[in-house]
Protein backbone atom coordinates (compact mmCIF):
# COMPACT_ATOMS: atom_id res chain seq x y z
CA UNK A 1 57.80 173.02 134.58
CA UNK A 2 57.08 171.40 137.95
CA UNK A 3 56.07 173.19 141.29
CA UNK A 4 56.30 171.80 145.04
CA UNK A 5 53.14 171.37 146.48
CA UNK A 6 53.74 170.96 150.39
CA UNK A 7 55.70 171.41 152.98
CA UNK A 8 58.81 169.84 154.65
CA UNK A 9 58.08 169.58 158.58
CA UNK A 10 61.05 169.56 160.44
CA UNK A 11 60.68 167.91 164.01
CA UNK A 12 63.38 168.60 167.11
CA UNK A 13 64.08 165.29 169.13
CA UNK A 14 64.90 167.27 172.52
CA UNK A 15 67.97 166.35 173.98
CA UNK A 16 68.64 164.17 171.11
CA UNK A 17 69.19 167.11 168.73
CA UNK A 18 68.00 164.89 165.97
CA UNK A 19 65.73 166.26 163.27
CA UNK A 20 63.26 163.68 161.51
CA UNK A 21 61.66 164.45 157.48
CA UNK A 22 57.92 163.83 158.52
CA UNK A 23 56.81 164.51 155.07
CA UNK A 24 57.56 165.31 151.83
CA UNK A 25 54.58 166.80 149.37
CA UNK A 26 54.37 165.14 145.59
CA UNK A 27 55.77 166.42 142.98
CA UNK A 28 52.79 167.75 140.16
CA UNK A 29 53.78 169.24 136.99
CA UNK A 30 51.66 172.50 135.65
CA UNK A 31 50.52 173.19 132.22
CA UNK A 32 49.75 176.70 130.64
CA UNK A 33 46.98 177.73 129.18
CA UNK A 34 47.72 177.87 125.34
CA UNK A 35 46.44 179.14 122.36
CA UNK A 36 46.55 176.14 119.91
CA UNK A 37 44.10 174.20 117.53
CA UNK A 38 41.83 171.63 118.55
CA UNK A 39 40.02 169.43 115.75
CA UNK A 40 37.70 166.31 116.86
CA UNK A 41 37.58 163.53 114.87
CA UNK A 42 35.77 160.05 114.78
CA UNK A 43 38.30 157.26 113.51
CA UNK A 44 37.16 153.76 112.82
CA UNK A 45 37.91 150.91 110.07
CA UNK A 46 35.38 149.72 107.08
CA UNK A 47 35.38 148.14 103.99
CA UNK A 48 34.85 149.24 100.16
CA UNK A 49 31.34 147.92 98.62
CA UNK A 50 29.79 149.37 95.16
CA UNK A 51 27.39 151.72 95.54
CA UNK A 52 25.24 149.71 93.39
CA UNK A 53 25.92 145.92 92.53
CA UNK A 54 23.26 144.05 90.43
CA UNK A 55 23.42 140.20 89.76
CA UNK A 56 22.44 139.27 86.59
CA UNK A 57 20.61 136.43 85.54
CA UNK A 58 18.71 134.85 82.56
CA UNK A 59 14.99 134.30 82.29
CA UNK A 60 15.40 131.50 79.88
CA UNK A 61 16.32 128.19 80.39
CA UNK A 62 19.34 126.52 78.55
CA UNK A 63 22.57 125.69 77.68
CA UNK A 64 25.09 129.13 77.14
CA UNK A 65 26.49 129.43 74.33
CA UNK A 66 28.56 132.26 74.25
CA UNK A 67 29.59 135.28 77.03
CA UNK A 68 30.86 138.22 75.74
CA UNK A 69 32.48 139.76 78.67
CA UNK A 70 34.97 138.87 81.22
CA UNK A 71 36.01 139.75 84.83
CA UNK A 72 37.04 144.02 84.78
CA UNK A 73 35.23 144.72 81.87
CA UNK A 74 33.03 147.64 82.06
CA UNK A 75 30.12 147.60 79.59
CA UNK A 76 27.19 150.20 79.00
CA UNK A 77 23.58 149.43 79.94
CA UNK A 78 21.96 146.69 76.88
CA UNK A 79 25.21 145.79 75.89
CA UNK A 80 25.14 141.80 75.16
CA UNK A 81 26.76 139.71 77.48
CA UNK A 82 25.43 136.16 77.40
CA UNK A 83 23.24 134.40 74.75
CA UNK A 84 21.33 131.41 75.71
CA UNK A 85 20.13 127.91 73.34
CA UNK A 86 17.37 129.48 71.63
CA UNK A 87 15.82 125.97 70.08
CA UNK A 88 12.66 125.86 72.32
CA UNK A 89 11.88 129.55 72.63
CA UNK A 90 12.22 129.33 68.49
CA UNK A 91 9.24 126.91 68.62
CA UNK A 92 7.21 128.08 71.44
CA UNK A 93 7.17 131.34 69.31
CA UNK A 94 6.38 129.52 65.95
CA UNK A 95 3.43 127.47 67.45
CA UNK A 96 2.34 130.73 69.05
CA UNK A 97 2.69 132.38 65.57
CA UNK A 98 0.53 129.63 64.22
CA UNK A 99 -2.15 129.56 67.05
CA UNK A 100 -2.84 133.18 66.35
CA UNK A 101 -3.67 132.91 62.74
CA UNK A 102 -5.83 130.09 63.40
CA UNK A 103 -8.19 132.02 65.81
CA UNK A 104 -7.99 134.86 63.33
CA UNK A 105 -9.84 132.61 61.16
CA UNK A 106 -12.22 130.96 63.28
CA UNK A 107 -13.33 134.73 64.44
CA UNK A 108 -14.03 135.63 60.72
CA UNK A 109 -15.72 132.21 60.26
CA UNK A 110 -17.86 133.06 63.71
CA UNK A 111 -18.45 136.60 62.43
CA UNK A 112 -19.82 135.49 59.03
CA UNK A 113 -22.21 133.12 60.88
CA UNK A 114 -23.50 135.26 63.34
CA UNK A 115 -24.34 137.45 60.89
CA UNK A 116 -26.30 134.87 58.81
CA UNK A 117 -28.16 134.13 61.92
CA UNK A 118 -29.57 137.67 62.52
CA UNK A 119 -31.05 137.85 58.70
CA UNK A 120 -32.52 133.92 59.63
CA UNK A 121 -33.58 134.98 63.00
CA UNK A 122 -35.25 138.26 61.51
CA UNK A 123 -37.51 135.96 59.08
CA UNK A 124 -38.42 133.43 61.75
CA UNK A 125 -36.55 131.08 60.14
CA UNK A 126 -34.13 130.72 62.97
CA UNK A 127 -34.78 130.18 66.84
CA UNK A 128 -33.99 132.02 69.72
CA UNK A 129 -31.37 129.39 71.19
CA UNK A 130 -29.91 129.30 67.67
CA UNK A 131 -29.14 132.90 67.72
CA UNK A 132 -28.07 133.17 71.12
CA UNK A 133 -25.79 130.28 70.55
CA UNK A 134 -24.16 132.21 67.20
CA UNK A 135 -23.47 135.25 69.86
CA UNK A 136 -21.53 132.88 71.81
CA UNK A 137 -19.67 131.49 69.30
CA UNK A 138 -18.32 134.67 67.98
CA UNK A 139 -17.81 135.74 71.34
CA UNK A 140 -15.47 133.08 72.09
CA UNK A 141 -13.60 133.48 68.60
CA UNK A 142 -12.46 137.05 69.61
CA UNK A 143 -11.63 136.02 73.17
CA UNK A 144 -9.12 132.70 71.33
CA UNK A 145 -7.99 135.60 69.13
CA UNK A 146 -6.96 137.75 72.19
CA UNK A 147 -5.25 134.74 74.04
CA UNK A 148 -3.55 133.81 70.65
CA UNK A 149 -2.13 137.86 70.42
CA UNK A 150 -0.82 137.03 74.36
CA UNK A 151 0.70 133.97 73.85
CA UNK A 152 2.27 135.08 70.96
CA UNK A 153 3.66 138.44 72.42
CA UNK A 154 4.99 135.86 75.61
CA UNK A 155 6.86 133.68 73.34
CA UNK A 156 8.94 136.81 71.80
CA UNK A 157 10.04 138.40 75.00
CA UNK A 158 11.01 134.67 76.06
CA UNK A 159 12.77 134.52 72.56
CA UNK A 160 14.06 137.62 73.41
CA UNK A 161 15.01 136.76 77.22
CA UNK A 162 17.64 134.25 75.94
CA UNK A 163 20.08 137.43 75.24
CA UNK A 164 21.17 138.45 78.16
CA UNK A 165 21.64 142.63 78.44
CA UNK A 166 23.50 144.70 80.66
CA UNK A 167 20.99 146.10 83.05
CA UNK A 168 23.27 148.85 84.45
CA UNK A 169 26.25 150.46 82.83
CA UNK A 170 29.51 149.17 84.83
CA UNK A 171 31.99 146.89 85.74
CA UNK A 172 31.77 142.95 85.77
CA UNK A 173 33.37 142.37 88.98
CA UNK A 174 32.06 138.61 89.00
CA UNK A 175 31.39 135.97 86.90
CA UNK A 176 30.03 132.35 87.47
CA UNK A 177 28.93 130.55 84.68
CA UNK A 178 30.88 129.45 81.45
CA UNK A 179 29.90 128.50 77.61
CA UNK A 180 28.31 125.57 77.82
CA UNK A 181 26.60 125.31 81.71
CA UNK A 182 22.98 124.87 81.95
CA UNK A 183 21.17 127.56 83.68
CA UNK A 184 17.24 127.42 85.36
CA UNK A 185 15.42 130.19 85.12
CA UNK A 186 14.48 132.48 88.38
CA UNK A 187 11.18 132.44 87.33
CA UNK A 188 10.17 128.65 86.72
CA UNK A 189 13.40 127.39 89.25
CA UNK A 190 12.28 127.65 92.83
CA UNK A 191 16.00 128.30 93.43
CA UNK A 192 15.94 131.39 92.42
CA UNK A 193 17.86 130.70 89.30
CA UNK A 194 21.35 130.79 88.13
CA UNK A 195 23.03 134.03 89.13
CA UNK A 196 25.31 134.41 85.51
CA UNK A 197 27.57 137.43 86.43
CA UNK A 198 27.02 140.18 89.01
CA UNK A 199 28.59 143.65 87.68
CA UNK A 200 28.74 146.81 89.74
CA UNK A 201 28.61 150.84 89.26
CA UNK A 202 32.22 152.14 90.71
CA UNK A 203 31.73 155.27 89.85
CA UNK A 204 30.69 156.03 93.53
CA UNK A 205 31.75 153.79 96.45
CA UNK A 206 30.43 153.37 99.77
CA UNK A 207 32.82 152.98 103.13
CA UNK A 208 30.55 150.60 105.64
CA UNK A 209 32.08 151.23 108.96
CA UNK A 210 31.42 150.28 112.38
CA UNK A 211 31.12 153.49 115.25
CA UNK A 212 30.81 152.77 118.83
CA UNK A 213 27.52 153.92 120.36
CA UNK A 214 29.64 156.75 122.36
CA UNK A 215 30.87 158.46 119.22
CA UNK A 216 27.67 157.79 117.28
CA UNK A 217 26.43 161.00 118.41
CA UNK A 218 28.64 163.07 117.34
CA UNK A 219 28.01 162.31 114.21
CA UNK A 220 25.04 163.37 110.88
CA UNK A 221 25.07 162.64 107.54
CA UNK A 222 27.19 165.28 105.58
CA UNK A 223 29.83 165.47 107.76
CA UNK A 224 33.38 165.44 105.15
CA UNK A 225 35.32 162.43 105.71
CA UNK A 226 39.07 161.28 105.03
CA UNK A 227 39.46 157.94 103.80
CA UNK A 228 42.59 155.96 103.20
CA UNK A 229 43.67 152.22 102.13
CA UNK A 230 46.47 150.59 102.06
CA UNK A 231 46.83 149.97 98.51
CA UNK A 232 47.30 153.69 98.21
CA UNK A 233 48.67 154.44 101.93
CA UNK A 234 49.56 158.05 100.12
CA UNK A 235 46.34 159.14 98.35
CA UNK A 236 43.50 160.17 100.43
CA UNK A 237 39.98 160.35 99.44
CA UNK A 238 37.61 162.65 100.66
CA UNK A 239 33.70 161.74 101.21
CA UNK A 240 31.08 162.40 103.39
CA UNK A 241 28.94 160.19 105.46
CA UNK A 242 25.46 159.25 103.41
CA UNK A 243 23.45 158.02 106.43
CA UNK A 244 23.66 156.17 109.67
CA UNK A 245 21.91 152.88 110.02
CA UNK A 246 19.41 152.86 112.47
CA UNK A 247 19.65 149.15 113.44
CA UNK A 248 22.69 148.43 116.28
CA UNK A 249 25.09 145.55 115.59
CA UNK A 250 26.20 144.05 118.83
CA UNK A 251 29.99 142.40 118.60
CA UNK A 252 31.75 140.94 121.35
CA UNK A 253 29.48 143.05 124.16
CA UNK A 254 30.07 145.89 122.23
CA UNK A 255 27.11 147.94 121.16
CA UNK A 256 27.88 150.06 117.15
CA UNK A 257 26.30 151.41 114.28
CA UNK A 258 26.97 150.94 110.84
CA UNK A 259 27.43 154.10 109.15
CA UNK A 260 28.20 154.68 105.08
CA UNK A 261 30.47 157.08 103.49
CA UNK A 262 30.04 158.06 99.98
CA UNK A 263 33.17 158.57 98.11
CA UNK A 264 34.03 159.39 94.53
CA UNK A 265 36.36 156.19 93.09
CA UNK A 266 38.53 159.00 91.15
CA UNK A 267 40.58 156.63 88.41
CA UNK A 268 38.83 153.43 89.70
CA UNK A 269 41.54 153.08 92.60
CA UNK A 270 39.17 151.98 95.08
CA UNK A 271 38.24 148.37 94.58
CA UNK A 272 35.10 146.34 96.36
CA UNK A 273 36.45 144.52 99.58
CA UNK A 274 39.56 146.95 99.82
CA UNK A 275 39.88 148.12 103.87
CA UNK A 276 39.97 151.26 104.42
CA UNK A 277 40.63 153.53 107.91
CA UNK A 278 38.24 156.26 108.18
CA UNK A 279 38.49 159.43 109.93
CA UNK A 280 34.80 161.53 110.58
CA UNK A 281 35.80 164.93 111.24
CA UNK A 282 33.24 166.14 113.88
CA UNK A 283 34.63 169.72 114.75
CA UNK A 284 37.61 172.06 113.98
CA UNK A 285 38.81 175.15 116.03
CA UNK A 286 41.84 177.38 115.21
CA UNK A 287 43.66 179.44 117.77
CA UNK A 288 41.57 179.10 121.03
CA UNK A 289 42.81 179.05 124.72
CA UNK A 290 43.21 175.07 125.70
CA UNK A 291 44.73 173.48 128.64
CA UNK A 292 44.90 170.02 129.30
CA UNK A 293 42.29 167.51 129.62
CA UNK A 294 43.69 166.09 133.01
CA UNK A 295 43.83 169.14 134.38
CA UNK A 296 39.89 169.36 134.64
CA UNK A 297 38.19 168.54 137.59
CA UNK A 298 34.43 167.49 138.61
CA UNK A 299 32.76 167.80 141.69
CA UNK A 300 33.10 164.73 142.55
CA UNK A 301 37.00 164.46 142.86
CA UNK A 302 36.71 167.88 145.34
CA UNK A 303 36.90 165.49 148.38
CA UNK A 304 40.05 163.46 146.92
CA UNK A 305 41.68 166.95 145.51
CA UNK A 306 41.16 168.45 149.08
CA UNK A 307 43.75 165.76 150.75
CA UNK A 308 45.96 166.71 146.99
CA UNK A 309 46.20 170.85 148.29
CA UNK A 310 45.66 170.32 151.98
CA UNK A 311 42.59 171.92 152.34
CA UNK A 312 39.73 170.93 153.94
CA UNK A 313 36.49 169.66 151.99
CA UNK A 314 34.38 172.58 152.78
CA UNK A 315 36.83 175.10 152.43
CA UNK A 316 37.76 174.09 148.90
CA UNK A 317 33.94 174.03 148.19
CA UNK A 318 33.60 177.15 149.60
CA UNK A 319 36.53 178.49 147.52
CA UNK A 320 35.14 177.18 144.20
CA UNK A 321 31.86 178.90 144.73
CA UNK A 322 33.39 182.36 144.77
CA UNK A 323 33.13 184.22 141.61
CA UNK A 324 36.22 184.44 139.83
CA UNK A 325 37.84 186.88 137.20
CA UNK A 326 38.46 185.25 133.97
CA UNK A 327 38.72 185.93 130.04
CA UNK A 328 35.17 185.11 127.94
CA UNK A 329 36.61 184.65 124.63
CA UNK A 330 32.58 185.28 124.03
CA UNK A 331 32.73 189.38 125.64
CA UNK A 332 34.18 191.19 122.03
CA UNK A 333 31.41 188.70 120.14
CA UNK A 334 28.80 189.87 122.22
CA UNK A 335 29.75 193.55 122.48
CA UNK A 336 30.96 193.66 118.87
CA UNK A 337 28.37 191.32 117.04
CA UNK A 338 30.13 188.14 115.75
CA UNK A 339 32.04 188.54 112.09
CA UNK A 340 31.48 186.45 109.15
CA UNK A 341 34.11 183.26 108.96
CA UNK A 342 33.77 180.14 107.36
CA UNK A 343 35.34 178.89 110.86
CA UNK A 344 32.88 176.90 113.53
CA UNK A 345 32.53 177.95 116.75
CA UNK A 346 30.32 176.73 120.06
CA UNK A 347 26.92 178.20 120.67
CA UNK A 348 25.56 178.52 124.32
CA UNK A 349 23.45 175.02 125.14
CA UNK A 350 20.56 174.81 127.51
CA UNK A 351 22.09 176.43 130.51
CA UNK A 352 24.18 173.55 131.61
CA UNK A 353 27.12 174.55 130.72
CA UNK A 354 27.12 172.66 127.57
CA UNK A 355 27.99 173.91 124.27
CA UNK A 356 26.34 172.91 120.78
CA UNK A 357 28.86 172.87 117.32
CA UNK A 358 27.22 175.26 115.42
CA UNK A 359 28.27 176.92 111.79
CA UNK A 360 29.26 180.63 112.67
CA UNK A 361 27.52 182.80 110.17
CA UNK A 362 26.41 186.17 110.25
CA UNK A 363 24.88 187.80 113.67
CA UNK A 364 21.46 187.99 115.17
CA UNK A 365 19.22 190.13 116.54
CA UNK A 366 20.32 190.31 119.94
CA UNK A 367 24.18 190.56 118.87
CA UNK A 368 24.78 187.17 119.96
CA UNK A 369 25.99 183.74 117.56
CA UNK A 370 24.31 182.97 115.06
CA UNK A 371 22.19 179.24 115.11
CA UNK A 372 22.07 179.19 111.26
CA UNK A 373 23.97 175.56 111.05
CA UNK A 374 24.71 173.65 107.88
CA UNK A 375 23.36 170.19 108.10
CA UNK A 376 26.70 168.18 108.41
CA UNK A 377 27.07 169.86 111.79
CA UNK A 378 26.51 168.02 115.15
CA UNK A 379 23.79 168.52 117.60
CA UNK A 380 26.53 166.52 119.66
CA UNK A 381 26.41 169.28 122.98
CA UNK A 382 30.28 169.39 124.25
CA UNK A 383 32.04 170.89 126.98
CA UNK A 384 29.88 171.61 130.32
CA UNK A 385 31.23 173.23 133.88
CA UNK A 386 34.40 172.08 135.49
CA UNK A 387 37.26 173.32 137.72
CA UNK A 388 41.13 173.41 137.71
CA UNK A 389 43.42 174.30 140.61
CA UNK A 390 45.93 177.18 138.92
CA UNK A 391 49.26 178.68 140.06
CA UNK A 392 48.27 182.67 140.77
CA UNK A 393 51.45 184.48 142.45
CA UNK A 394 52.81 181.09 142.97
CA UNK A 395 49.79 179.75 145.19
CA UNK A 396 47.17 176.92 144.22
CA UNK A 397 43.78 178.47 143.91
CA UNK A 398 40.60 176.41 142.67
CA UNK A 399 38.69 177.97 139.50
CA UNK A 400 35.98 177.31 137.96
CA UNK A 401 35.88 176.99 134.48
CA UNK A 402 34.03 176.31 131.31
CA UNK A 403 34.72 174.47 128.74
CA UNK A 404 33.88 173.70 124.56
CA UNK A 405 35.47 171.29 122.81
CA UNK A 406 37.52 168.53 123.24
CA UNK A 407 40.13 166.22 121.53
CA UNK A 408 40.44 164.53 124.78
CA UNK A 409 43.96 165.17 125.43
CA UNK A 410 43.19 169.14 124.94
CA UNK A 411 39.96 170.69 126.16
CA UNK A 412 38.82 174.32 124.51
CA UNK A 413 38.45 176.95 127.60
CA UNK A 414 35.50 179.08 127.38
CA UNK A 415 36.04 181.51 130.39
CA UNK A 416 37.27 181.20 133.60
CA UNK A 417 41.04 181.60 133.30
CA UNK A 418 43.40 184.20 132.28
CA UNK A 419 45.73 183.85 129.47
CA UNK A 420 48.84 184.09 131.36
CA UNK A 421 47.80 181.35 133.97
CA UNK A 422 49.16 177.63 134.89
CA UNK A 423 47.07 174.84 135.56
CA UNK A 424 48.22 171.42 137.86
CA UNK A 425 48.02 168.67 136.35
CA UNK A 426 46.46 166.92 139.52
CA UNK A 427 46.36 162.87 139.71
CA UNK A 428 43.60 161.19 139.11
CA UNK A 429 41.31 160.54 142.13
CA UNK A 430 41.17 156.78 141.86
CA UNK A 431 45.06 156.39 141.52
CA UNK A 432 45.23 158.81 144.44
CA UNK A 433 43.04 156.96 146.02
CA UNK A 434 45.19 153.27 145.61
CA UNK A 435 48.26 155.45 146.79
CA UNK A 436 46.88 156.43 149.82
CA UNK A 437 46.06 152.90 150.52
CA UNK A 438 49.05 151.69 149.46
CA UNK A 439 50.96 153.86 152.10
CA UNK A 440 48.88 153.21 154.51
CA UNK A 441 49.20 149.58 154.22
CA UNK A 442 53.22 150.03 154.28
CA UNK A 443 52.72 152.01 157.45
CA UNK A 444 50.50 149.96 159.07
CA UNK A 445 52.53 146.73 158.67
CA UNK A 446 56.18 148.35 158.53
CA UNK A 447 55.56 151.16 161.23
CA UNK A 448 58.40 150.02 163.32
CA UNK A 449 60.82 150.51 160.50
CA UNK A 450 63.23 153.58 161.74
CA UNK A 451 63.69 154.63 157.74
CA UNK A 452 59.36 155.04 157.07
CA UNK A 453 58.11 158.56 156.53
CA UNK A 454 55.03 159.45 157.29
CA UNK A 455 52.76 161.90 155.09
CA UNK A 456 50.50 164.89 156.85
CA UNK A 457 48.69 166.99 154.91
CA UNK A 458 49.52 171.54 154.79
CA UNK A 459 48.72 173.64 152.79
CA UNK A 460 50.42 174.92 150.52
CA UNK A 461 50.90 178.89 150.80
């Protein structure tokens, strides 16, 4: 539907009889206020990575000699995947073996002696310093005896170390060795070792996605998420968001946040590196009065709109501060109490004309909504104080208004308008601005043309 805002002013020439079009009002178009659904959503791209990916690698130095899994496999935690050369472990743990029984033997040999020394020392046959010097040897026997035990115990787990074990119960998703390479060890190899495979739990995946610092928010971990990829364009998967990394990641001048989703890989579909489009759903609300998002006006455009309804600044000022009669889809809530619904709705902010997404649960004290929230909601405060210019009995008239929440291209209307009114959908001030200038510049340098029309503001009644 579009309505004429203006006037045509129709000049006499005299004698000449001749009538001139002076000017000619734009042409707006209106909107209604509807009832309709509004959901707000966060969308942004990631990729797949494993929830938990472990690279494994071999304590013991060697040659492989066999592997027992390959790419895809998925193997429980201990299962055997590589075995290393086992000569020199074999005879680091035999000399160890042999080391131990030999300070066995020289403790029983310093035992026996010491205790010939007391019986010597208690008939004065034996000095002091010989005694003492017994103690010490015995001493010494148990403390080889002791490093023998260690050394031994050392050489079986690096015996054992030359089996290489799952550590995790998944999938191999990478392998980089083959029979026969020589590998360092991570602990002797300042290198860090040779990674040998690196396997990962799919169970779970994570989404790593990038948000711009404007939407970040809007957004808490356990908010339910909709993720797609394109290997499977036609089967969803649902997560949540797991946590939002405090650090910001600066690309090309723009300022994000890495934020992970936690999905469950349902048939091991989802595959590390896959790309996925994510969609954050922030708030939902069925069946509530909405007009468009244009349509709202700040205080700052009231100078611009003024020129728009040909009115003058401080009358439309004056206009917009009267108070107005409007629906408060908040009165039956607050006279009634509010009734249970698994629905959210907006809770009253801080005065400011902002509004809070809060879960709508059962009532309070005073009769008013409830602030019990889950905690995937938003403290993300939307909506605030605006005004729209509607058509009442086919005249503009300024209203203010208050809004909730917003898909951008609809806005939620808390109260100010009636259900039955029309809103303009009213340029915005900056183009109206460059189209002012624009015609003023044609005027200025073209004003001699006979065919130029010339715009003066009326109002509209």
């Amino acid at each position: 539907m579009r309505a004429w805002i203006g006037v045509i002013l129709v000049f006499s020439l005299g004698a000449c009889g001749q009538e001139e079009t002076q000017s000619i009002a734009p042409l707006y178009d209106t909107a209604p206020v509807e009832t309709r659904s509004i959901e707000v959503s966060v969308n942004a791209a990631g990729v797949i990575e494993p929830e938990i990916t472990v690279e494994v690698k071999s304590k013991a130095s060697g040659e492989i000699l066999a592997i027992h899994a390959e790419t895809g496999d998925v193997v429980p935690e201990g299962f055997l995947l590589v075995e290393v050369d086992q000569r020199s472990p074999r005879n680091t743990l035999a000399e160890a073996e042999a080391g131990l029984v030999a300070a066995k033997a020289r403790r029983t040999i310093a035992e026996t002696q010491m205790g010939r020394s007391k019986t010597l020392f208690g008939t004065g046959t034996l000095t002091e310093t010989e005694y003492e010097q017994a103690q010490l040897e015995f001493a010494n026997s148990v403390a080889q005896v002791i490093g023998a035990e260690v050394a031994l115990e050392n050489a079986r787990i690096a015996m054992d170390d030359t089996e290489v074990r799952a550590p995790i119960t998944g999938m191999i998703i990478e392998k980089h060795v083959e029979q026969g390479t020589v590998i360092s060890s991570p602990t002797r190899d300042v290198s860090g070792g040779t990674v040998l495979l690196r396997m990962a739990d799919l169970t779970t995946v994570h989404v790593r996605t990038l948000v711009d610092e404007t939407d970040i928010g809007k957004i808490k971990p356990g908010m339910k998420t909709h993720v797609t990829v394109a290997a499977y364009p036609n089967q969803p998967f649902d997560g949540e968001v797991l946590k939002i990394e405090p650090q910001a990641i600066v690309e090309q001048n723009v300022t994000m946040f890495a934020v992970l989703i936690r999905l469950e890989n349902r048939g091991d579909l989802l595959k590390p590196g896959m790309n996925a489009d994510v969609e954050i759903r922030i708030a939902s609300r069925d069946s509530v009065a909405a007009v468009p998002t244009m349509a709202l006006r700040t205080n700052s455009d009231i100078p611009t709109a003024a020129l728009m309804l040909g009115l003058g600044e401080e009358e439309l000022r004056s206009e917009l501060g009267r108070p107005v009669e409007g629906f408060d889809r908040y009165a039956d809530v607050r006279a009634e109490g509010p009734k249970p619904t698994q629905l959210q709705t907006a809770t009253r902010g801080s005065g400011d004309g902002s509004f809070r997404v809060n879960g709508f649960g059962g009532g309070t004290e005073n009769g008013g909504v409830s602030r019990n929230r889950d905690a995937s909601m938003t403290d993300y405060e939307f909506g605030g104080n605006y005004w729209v210019v509607a058509l009442r009995n086919g005249e503009p008239v300024p209203i203010p208004v208050r809004t909730g929440v917003t898909d951008l291209e609809f806005s939620e209307v808390i109260s100010g308008l009636n259900p039955d009114d029309e809103v303009l959908l009213l340029p915005s001030s900056s183009l109206f601005e460059q189209q002012e200038m624009l015609q003023r510049f044609i005027s200025d340098r073209f004003s001699s043309t006979p065919f130029q029309q010339r715009s003066r503001g009326g109002r509209f009644r």
